[in-house]
Protein backbone atom coordinates (compact mmCIF):
# COMPACT_ATOMS: atom_id res chain seq x y z
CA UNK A 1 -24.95 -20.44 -1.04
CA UNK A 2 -24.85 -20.21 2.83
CA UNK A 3 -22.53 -22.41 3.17
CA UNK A 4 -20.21 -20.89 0.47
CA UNK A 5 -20.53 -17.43 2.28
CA UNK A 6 -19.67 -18.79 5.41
CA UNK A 7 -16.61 -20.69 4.17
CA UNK A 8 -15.27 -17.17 2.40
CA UNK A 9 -16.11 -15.43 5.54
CA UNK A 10 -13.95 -18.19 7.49
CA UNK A 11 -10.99 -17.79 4.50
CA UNK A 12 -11.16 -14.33 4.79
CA UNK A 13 -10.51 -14.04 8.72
CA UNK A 14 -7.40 -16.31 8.60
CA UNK A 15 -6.22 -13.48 5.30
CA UNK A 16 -6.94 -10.78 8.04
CA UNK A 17 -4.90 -12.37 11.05
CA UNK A 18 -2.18 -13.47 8.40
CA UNK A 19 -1.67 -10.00 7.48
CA UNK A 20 -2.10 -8.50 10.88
CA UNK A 21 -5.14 -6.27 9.76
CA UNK A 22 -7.04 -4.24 12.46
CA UNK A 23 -10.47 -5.07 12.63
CA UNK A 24 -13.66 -3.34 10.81
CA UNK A 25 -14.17 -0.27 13.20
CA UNK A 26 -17.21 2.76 11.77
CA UNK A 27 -17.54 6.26 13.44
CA UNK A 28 -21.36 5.86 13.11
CA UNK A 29 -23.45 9.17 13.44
CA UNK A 30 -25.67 8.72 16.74
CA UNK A 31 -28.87 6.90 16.52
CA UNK A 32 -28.17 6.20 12.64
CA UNK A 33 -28.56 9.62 12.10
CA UNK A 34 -26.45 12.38 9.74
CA UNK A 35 -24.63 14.54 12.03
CA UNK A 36 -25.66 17.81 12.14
CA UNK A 37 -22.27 19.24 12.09
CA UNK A 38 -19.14 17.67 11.16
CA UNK A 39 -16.56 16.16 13.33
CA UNK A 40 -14.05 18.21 15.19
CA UNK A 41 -11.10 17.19 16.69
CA UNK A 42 -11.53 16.08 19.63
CA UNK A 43 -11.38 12.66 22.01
CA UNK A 44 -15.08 11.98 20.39
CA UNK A 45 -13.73 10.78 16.85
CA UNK A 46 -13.15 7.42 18.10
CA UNK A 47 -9.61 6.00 18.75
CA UNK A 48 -9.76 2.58 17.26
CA UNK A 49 -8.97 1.94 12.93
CA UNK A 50 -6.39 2.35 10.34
CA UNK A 51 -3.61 4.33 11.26
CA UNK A 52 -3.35 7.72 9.47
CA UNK A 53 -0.58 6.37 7.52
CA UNK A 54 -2.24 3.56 6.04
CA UNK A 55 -4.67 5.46 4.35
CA UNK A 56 -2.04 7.60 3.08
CA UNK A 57 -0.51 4.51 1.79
CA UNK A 58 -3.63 3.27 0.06
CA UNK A 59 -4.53 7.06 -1.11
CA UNK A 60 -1.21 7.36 -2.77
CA UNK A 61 -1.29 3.98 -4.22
CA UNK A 62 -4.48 4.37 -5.57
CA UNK A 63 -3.25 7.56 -7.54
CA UNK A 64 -0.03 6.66 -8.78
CA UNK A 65 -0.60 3.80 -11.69
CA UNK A 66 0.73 3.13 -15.24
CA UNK A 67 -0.86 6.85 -15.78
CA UNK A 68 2.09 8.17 -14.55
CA UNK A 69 4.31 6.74 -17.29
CA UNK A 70 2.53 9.62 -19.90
CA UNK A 71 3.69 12.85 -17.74
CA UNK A 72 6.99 13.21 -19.87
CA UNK A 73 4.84 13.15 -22.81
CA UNK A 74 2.80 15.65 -21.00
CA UNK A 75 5.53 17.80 -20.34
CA UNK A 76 6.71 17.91 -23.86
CA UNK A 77 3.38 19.21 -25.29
CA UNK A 78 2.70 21.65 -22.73
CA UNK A 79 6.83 22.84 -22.32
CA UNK A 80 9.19 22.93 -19.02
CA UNK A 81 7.89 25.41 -17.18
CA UNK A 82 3.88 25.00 -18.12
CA UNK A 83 4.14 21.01 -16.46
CA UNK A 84 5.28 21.62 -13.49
CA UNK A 85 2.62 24.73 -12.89
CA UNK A 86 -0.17 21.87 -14.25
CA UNK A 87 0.59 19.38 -12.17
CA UNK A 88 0.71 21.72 -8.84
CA UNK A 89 -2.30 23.50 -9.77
CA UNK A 90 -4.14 20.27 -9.96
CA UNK A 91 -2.65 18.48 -6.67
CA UNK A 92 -4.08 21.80 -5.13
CA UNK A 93 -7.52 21.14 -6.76
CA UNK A 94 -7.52 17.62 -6.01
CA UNK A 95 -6.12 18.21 -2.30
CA UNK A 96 -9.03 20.66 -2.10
CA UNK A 97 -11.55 18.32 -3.37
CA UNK A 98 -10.39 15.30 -1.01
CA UNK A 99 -10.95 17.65 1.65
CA UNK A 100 -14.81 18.78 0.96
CA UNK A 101 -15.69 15.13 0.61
CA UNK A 102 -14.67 14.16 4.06
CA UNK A 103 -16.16 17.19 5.29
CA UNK A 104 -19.23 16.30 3.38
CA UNK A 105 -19.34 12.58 4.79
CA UNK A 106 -19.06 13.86 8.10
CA UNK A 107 -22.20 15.96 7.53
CA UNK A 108 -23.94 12.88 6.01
CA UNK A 109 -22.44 10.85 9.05
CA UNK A 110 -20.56 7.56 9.03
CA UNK A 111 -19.68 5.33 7.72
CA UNK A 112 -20.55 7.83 4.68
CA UNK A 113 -20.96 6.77 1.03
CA UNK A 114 -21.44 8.45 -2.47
CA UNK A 115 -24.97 7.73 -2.24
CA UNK A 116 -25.47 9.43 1.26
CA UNK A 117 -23.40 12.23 0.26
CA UNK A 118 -24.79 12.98 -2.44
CA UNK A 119 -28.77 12.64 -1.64
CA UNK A 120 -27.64 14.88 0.95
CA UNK A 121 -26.48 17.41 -0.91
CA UNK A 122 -29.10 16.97 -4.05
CA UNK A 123 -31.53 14.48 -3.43
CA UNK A 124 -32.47 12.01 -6.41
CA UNK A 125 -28.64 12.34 -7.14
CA UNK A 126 -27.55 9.50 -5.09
CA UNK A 127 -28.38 6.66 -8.16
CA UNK A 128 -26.85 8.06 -10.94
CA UNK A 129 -23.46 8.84 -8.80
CA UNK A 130 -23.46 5.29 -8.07
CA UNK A 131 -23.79 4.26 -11.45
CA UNK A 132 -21.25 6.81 -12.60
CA UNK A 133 -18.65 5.15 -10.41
CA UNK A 134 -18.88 1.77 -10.42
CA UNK A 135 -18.90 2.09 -14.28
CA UNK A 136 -16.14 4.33 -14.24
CA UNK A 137 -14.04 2.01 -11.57
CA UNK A 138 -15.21 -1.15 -13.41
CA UNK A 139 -13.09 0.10 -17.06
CA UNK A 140 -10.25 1.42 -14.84
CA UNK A 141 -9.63 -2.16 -13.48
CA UNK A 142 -10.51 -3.65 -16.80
CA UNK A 143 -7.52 -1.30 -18.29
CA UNK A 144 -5.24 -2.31 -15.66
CA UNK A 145 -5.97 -5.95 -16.51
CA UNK A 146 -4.97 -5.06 -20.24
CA UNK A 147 -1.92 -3.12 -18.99
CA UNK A 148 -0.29 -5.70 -17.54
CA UNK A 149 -1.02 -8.34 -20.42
CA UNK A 150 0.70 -6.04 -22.93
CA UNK A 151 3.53 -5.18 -20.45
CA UNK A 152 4.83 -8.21 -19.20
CA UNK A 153 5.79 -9.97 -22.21
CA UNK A 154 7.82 -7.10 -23.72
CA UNK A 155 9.70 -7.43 -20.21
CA UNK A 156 10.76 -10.73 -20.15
CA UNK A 157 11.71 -10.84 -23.52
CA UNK A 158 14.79 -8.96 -22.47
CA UNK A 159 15.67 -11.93 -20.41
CA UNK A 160 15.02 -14.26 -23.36
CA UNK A 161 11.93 -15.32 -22.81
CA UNK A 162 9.62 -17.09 -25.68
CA UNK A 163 7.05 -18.96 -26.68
CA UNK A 164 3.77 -19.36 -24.79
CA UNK A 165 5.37 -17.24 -21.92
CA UNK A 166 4.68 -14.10 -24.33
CA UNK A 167 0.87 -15.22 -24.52
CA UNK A 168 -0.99 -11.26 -23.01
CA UNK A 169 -3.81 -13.91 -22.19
CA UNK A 170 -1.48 -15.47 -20.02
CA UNK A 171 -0.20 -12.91 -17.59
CA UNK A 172 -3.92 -10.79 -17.46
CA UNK A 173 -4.91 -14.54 -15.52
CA UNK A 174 -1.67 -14.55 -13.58
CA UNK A 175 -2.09 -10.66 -12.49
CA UNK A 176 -6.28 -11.55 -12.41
CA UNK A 177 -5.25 -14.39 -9.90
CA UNK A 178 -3.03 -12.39 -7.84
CA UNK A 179 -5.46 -9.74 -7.73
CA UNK A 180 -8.99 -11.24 -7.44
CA UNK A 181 -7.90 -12.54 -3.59
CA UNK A 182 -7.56 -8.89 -2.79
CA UNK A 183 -10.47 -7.85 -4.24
CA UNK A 184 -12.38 -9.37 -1.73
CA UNK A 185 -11.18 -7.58 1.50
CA UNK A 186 -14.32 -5.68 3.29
CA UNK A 187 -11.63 -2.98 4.48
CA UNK A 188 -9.70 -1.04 1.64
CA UNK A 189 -7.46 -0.10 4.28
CA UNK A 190 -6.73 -3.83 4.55
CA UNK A 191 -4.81 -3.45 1.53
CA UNK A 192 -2.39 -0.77 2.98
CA UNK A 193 0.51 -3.39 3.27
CA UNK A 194 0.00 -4.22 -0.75
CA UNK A 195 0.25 -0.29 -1.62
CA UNK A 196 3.56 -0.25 0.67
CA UNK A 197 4.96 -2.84 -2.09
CA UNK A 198 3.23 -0.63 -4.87
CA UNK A 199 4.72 2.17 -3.68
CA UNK A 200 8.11 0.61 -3.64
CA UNK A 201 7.89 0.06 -7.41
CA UNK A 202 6.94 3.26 -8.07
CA UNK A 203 10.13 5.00 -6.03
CA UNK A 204 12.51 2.34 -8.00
CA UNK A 205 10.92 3.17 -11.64
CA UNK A 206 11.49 7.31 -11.18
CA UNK A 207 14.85 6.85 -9.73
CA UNK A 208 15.47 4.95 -12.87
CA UNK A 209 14.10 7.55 -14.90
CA UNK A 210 15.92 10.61 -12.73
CA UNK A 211 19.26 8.07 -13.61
CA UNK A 212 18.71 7.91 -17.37
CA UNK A 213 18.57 11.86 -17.05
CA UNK A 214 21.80 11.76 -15.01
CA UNK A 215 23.13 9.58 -17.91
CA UNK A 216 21.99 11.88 -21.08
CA UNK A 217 23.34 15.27 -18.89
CA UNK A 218 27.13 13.13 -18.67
CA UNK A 219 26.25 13.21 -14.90
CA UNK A 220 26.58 9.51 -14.66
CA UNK A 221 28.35 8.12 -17.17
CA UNK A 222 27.39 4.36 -17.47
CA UNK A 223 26.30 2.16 -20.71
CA UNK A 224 23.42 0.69 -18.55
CA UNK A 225 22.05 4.16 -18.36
CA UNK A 226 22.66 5.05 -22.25
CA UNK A 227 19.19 5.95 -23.00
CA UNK A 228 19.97 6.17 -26.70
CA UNK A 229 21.79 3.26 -26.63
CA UNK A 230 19.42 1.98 -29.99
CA UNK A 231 18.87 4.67 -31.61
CA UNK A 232 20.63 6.24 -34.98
CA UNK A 233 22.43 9.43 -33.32
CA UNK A 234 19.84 12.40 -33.43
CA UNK A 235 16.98 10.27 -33.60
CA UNK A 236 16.76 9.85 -29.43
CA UNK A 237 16.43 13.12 -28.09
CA UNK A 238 13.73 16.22 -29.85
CA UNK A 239 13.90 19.72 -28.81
CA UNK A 240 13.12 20.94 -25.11
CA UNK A 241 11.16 24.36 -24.64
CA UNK A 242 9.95 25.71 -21.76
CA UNK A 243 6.47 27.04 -23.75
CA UNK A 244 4.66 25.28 -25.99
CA UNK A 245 2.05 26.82 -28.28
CA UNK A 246 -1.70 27.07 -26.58
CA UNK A 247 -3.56 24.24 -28.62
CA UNK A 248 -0.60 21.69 -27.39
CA UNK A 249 -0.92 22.81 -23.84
CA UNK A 250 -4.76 22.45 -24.13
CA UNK A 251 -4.51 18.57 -25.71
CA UNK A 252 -2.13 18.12 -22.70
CA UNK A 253 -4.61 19.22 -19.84
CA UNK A 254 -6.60 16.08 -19.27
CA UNK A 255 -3.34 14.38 -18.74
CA UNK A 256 -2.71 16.41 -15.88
CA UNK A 257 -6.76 17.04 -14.86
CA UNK A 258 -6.95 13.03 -13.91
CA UNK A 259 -3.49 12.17 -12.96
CA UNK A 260 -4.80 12.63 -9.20
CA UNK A 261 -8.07 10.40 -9.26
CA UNK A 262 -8.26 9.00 -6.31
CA UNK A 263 -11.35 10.39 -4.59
CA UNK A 264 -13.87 7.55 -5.11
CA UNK A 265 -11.42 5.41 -2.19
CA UNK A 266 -11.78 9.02 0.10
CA UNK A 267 -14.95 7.74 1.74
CA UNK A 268 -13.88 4.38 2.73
CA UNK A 269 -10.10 4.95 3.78
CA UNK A 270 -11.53 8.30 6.13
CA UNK A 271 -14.58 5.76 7.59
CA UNK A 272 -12.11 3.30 9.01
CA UNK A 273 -9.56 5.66 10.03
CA UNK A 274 -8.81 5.48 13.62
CA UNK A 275 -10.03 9.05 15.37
CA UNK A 276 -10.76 10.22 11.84
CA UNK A 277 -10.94 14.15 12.77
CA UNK A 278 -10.92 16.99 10.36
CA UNK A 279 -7.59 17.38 10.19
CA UNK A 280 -6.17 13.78 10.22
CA UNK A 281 -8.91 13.77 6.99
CA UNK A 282 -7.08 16.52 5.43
CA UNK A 283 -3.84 15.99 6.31
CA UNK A 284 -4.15 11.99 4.73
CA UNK A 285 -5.41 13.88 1.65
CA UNK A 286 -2.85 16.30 1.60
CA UNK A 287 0.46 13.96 2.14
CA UNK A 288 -0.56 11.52 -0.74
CA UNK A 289 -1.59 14.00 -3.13
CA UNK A 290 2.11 15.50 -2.17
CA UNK A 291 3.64 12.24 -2.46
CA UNK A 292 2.18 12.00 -6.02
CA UNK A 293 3.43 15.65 -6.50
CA UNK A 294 6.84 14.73 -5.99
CA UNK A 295 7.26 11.58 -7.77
CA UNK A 296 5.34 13.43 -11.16
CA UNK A 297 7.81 16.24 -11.21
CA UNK A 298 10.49 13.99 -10.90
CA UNK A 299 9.22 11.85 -13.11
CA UNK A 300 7.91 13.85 -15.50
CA UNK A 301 10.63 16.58 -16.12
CA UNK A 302 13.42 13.41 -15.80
CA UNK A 303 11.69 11.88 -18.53
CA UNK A 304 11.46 15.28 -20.76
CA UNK A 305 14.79 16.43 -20.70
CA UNK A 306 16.14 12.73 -21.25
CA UNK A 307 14.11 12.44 -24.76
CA UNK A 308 12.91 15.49 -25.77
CA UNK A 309 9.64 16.43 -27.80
CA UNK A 310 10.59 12.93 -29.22
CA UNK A 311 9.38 10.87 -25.49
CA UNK A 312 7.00 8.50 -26.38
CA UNK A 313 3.55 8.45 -25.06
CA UNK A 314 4.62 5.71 -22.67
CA UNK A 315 8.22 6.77 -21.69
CA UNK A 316 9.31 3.24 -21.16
CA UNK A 317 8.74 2.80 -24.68
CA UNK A 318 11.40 4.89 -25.43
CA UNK A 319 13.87 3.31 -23.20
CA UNK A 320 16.47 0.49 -24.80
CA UNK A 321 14.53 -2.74 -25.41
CA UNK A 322 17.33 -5.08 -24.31
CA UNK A 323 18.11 -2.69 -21.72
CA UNK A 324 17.46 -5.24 -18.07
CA UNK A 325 16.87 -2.45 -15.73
CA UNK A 326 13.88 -1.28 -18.22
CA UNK A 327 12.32 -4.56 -18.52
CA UNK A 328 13.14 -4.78 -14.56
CA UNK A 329 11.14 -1.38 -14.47
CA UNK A 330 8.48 -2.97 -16.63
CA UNK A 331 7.98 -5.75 -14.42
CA UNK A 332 7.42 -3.51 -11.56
CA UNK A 333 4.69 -1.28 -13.09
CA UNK A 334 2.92 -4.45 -14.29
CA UNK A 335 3.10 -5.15 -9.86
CA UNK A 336 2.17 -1.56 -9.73
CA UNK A 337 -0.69 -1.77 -11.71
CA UNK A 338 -1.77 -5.68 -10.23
CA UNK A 339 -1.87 -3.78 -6.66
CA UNK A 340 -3.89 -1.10 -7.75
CA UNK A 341 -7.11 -3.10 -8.96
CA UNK A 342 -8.46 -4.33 -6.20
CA UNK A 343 -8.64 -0.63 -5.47
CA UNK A 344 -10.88 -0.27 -8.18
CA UNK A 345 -12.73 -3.57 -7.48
CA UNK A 346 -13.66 -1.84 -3.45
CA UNK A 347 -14.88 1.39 -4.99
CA UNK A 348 -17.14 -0.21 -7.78
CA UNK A 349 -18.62 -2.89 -5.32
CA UNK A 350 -19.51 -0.56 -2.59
CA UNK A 351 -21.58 1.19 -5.46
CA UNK A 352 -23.29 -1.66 -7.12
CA UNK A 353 -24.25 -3.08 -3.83
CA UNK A 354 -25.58 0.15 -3.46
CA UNK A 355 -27.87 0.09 -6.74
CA UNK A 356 -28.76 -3.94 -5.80
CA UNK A 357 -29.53 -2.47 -2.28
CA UNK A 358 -32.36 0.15 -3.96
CA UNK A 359 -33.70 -2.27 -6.47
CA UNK A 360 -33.44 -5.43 -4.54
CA UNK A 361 -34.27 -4.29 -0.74
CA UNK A 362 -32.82 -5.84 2.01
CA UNK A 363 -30.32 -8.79 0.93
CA UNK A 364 -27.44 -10.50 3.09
CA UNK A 365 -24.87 -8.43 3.02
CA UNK A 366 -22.34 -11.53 3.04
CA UNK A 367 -24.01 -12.74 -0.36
CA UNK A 368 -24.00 -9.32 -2.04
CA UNK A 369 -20.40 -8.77 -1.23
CA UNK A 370 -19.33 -11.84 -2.41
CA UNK A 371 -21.97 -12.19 -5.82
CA UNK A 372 -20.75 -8.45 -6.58
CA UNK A 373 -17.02 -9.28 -6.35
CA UNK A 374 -17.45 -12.12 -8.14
CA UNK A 375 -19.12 -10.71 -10.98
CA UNK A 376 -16.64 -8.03 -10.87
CA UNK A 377 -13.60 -10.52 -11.48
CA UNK A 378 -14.84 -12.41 -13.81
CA UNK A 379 -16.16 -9.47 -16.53
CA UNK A 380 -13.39 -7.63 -15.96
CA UNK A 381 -11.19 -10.54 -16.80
CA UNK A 382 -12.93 -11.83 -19.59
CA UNK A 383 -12.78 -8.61 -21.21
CA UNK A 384 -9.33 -8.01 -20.50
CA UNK A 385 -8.42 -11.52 -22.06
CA UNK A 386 -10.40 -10.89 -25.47
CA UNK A 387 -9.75 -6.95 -25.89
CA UNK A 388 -6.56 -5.37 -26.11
CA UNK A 389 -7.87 -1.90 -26.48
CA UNK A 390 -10.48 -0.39 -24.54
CA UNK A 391 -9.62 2.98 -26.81
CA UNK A 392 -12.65 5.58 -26.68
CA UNK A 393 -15.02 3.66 -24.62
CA UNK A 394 -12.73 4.42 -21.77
CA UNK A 395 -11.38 7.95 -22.79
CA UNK A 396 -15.24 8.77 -22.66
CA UNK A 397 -16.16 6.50 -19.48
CA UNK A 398 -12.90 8.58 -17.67
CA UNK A 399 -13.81 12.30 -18.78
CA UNK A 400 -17.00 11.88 -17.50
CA UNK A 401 -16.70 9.74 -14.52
CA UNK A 402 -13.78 10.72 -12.98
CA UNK A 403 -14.86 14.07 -13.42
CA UNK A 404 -18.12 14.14 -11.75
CA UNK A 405 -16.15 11.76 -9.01
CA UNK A 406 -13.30 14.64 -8.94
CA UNK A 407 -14.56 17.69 -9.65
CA UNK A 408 -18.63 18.15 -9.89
CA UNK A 409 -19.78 16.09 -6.71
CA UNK A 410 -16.81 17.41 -4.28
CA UNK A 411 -17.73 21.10 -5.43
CA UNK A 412 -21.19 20.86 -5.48
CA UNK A 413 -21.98 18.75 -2.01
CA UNK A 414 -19.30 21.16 -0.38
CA UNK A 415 -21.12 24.11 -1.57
CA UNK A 416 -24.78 22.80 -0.97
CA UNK A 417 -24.27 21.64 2.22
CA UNK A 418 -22.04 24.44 4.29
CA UNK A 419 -23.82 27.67 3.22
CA UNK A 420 -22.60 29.13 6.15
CA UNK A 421 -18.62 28.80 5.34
CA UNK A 422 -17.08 31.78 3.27
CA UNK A 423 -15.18 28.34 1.78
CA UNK A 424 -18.21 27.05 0.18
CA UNK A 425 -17.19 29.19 -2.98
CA UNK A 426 -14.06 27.37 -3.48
CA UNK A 427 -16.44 24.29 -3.78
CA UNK A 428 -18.36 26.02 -6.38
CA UNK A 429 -14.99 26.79 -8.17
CA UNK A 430 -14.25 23.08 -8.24
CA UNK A 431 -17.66 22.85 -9.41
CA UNK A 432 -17.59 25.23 -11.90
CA UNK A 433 -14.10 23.86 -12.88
CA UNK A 434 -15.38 20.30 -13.36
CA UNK A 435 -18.28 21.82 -15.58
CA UNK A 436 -15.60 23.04 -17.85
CA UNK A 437 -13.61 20.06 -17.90
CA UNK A 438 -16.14 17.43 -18.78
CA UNK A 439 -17.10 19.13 -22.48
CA UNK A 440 -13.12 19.98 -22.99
CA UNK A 441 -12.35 16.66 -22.85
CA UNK A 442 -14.64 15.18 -24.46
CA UNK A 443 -14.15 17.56 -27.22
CA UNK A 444 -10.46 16.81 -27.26
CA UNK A 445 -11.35 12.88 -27.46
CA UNK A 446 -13.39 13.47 -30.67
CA UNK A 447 -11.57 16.33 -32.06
CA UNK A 448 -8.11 15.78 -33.70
C-alpha cells in the first residue's frame, strides 16, 4: 500500500506542474487554534494561493450543471415575470449564505471544514453534517455519471452514429475515465483550469438557446435556428403568461431553491485562496452566484418564449433531433457535466475522511485520500452503469441535503456564532427559510 501511495503521490506532482497549479497553501488559525474573531482585511491574510478568480471559476462551475437545462420549464410554470423575481431572490439568498459560511470558517479558523464549523456552532452536529454531505455529493456525482450516459448517444446520432457507440454503459466509463483523474486532486482549486473549459460550454449552449429565440421572434432568420423545424405547425410553441396560478408557481420553487448549490465547495475554494480576507470571500461568492444569475435569465426566459408552456422539462429535448448545433450543444453539457464531478468527488471525500477520521483515529492521510477516492469512483460508477434512474432516492437525498448544506447550517452557524452582529438575524432568516423548504419539498416530491 505504501508503495502505491507514494507512486500516486509522485503521479500526482507531475499532474500539478503539467497544469501549472500553485502549491497547497492553509491560512491556519495560530497555535491550531479557532480564531477568536474572523479575518479582516489586512496584510495578515496571507498572500500566497489561488487567485480570487479561480475560485470564482470553480464556484461558478460547480453551480451551473445539466440543472440549468430545466429553468425554461421553470419559467413556464411559474410565468415571465414570477422567474426572473425567483431566480434573483434566490442568488441573493445563496450569495448571503456563501457569505456566513466563510465568515463562520474564519471563526472556526483554517483551513475550516463542515465538521469544525458546525461543532462550533452546535456541538454534536459536526457527524451528521458530514454524513449529510458526502451522501448528498456522492448521488449528485452518481446523477452526473447517468447524465452523460443518456446524453451522449442521442448526440451523436445526429452525426450518424450506431451501433455499440450508442451503448449509455459506454460513455458513463469514457466520462468516469476522464473524470476519476480529477477526482483525485488534494486542491479543488486545482481544477480551476477544467471549470474555465466548463464554463466555455455553458456560454456556447445559452447563446444557442438566446439564437433559437432570435429565430422564433424572425430576428434571425436561418433554417439552422428553426426551432420547430419537426414539429406539425402549432404543436412547437404553448402559450406565454407572465403569471401563473399559485400551486404551479409553488411545484416550480425547488427548481429555483437548488439551482445555486454550490456551498459544500465554499470551505475549500476560501481555505486556499491567496490573502483570503472578508471581502475577497464575499466578493468570490458574489461574482459566481452573478455569473449564474446571468446565464439563468438568459437561459431561462430564451428558452420560454422560444417554446412556450409546451418546453420540455429538459429544453434540449425540445430542440430538432437532427438539428447539429443541438447535438453539438449536447455534447458540450455531457463536458459540462464530466467537469463538474470531480467537484462532487472533493466535497464528499473531505467528509468521509472526516467520519473515517472519528471512527478510525489517526490514519495516513495519503492512504485515506486515496482509499476514499477510490471507493468513491468505483460506486459511483457502478451504479451509474446499472441504473438509469436514480428518480426519488435523489429528489429526497437533494431536498434534504442540499438544504441543510444551503440553507439550515449557513443560517444557523451565522446566527449562533456572531450574537453580537445586528446581521445575525438574516442568518436566522436563512435558517428559518431552509426550515420551510425542507418539508415543502419533500411534500411536493410525494404529492402530485
Amino acid at each position: 500500500m505504501g508503495a502505491t501511495v507514494s507512486t500516486l503521490n509522485k503521479l500526482e506532482e507531475r499532474l500539478v506542474k503539467a497544469l501549472n497549479l500553485s502549491p497547497k497553501k492553509y491560512q491556519v488559525a495560530p497555535s491550531g487554534q479557532p480564531l477568536a474573531e474572523p479575518l479582516l482585511d489586512g496584510p495578515g491574510a496571507g498572500a500566497v494561493g489561488t487567485p480570487m478568480s479561480g475560485g470564482i471559476f470553480v464556484l461558478a462551475n460547480t453551480i451551473l450543471g445539466a440543472g440549468m437545462l430545466g429553468l425554461p420549464f421553470a419559467f413556464a410554470a411559474c410565468g415571465f415575470l414570477v422567474g426572473p423575481i425567483m431566480l434573483l431572490a434566490f442568488a441573493l439568498c445563496s450569495a448571503t449564505a456563501l457569505v456566513m459560511l466563510s465568515e463562520a470558517a474564519d471563526m472556526a479558523g483554517r483551513p475550516a471544514n463542515f465538521r469544525s464549523v458546525s461543532e462550533m456552532a452546535v456541538p454534536g452536529a459536526g457527524l451528521y453534517i458530514d454524513i449529510a454531505v458526502a451522501i448528498k455529493c456522492f448521488g449528485v456525482a452518481t446523477s452526473y455519471l447517468i447524465v452523460i450516459g443518456d446524453s451522449v448517444p442521442k448526440a451523436i446520432v445526429a452525426f450518424g452514429a450506431s451501433g455499440i457507440l450508442l451503448d449509455r454503459r459506454l460513455w458513463t466509463l469514457a466520462a468516469l475515465c476522464i473524470a476519476g483523474p480529477l477526482a483525485y486532486m488534494k486542491q479543488i482549486t486545482a481544477l480551476r483550469h477544467v471549470s474555465k473549459v466548463a464554463l466555455t460550454c455553458v456560454m456556447g449552449i445559452t447563446v444557442m438557446i438566446v439564437c433559437f429565440a432570435l429565430g422564433s421572434a424572425g430576428v434571425l432568420p436561418s433554417d439552422d435556428f428553426d426551432a420547430c423545424a419537426e414539429a406539425a405547425e402549432g404543436e412547437c410553441s404553448g402559450d406565454i403568461v407572465l403569471v401563473t396560478s399559485p400551486m404551479q408557481i409553488l411545484r416550480a420553487l425547488p427548481l429555483f431553491v437548488f439551482s445555486y448549490t454550490c456551498h459544500q465547495n465554499i470551505f475549500s475554494i476560501t481555505n486556499e485562496l491567496a490573502a483570503p480576507t472578508r471581502s475577497r470571500n464575499a466578493s468570490v461568492a458574489a461574482i459566481a452566484v452573478g455569473v449564474a444569475l446571468c446565464v439563468y435569465i438568459l437561459l431561462g426566459s430564451s428558452g420560454y418564449y422560444t417554446f412556450g408552456s409546451k418546453v420540455a422539462k429538459d429544453i434540449l429535448v425540445s430542440y430538432p433531433k437532427a438539428n447539429s448545433i443541438v447535438a453539438t450543444a449536447r455534447l458540450a453539457i455531457s463536458l459540462v457535466v464530466t467537469c463538474c464531478y470531480p467537484l462532487q468527488a472533493h466535497p464528499s471525500r473531505a467528509s468521509f475522511t472526516s467520519i473515517a477520521r472519528k471512527f478510525c483515529g489517526d490514519v495516513n492521510e495519503d492512504v485515506l485520500h486515496y482509499t476514499i477516492t477510490t471507493l468513491f469512483l468505483l460506486c459511483t460508477g457502478g451504479i451509474a452503469m446499472v441504473v438509469s434512474d436514480l428518480g426519488l432516492v435523489l429528489s429526497v437525498v437533494g431536498a434534504t441535503g442540499s438544504t441543510i448544506v444551503s440553507y439550515i447550517l449557513p443560517g444557523a452557524s451565522y446566527f449562533l456564532l456572531f450574537p453580537e452582529r445586528p446581521s445575525r438575524w438574516v442568518g436566522f432568516l436563512i435558517l428559518c427559510l431552509g426550515l420551510i423548504i425542507m418539508p415543502l419539498s419533500l411534500f411536493l416530491i410525494f404529492y402530485k
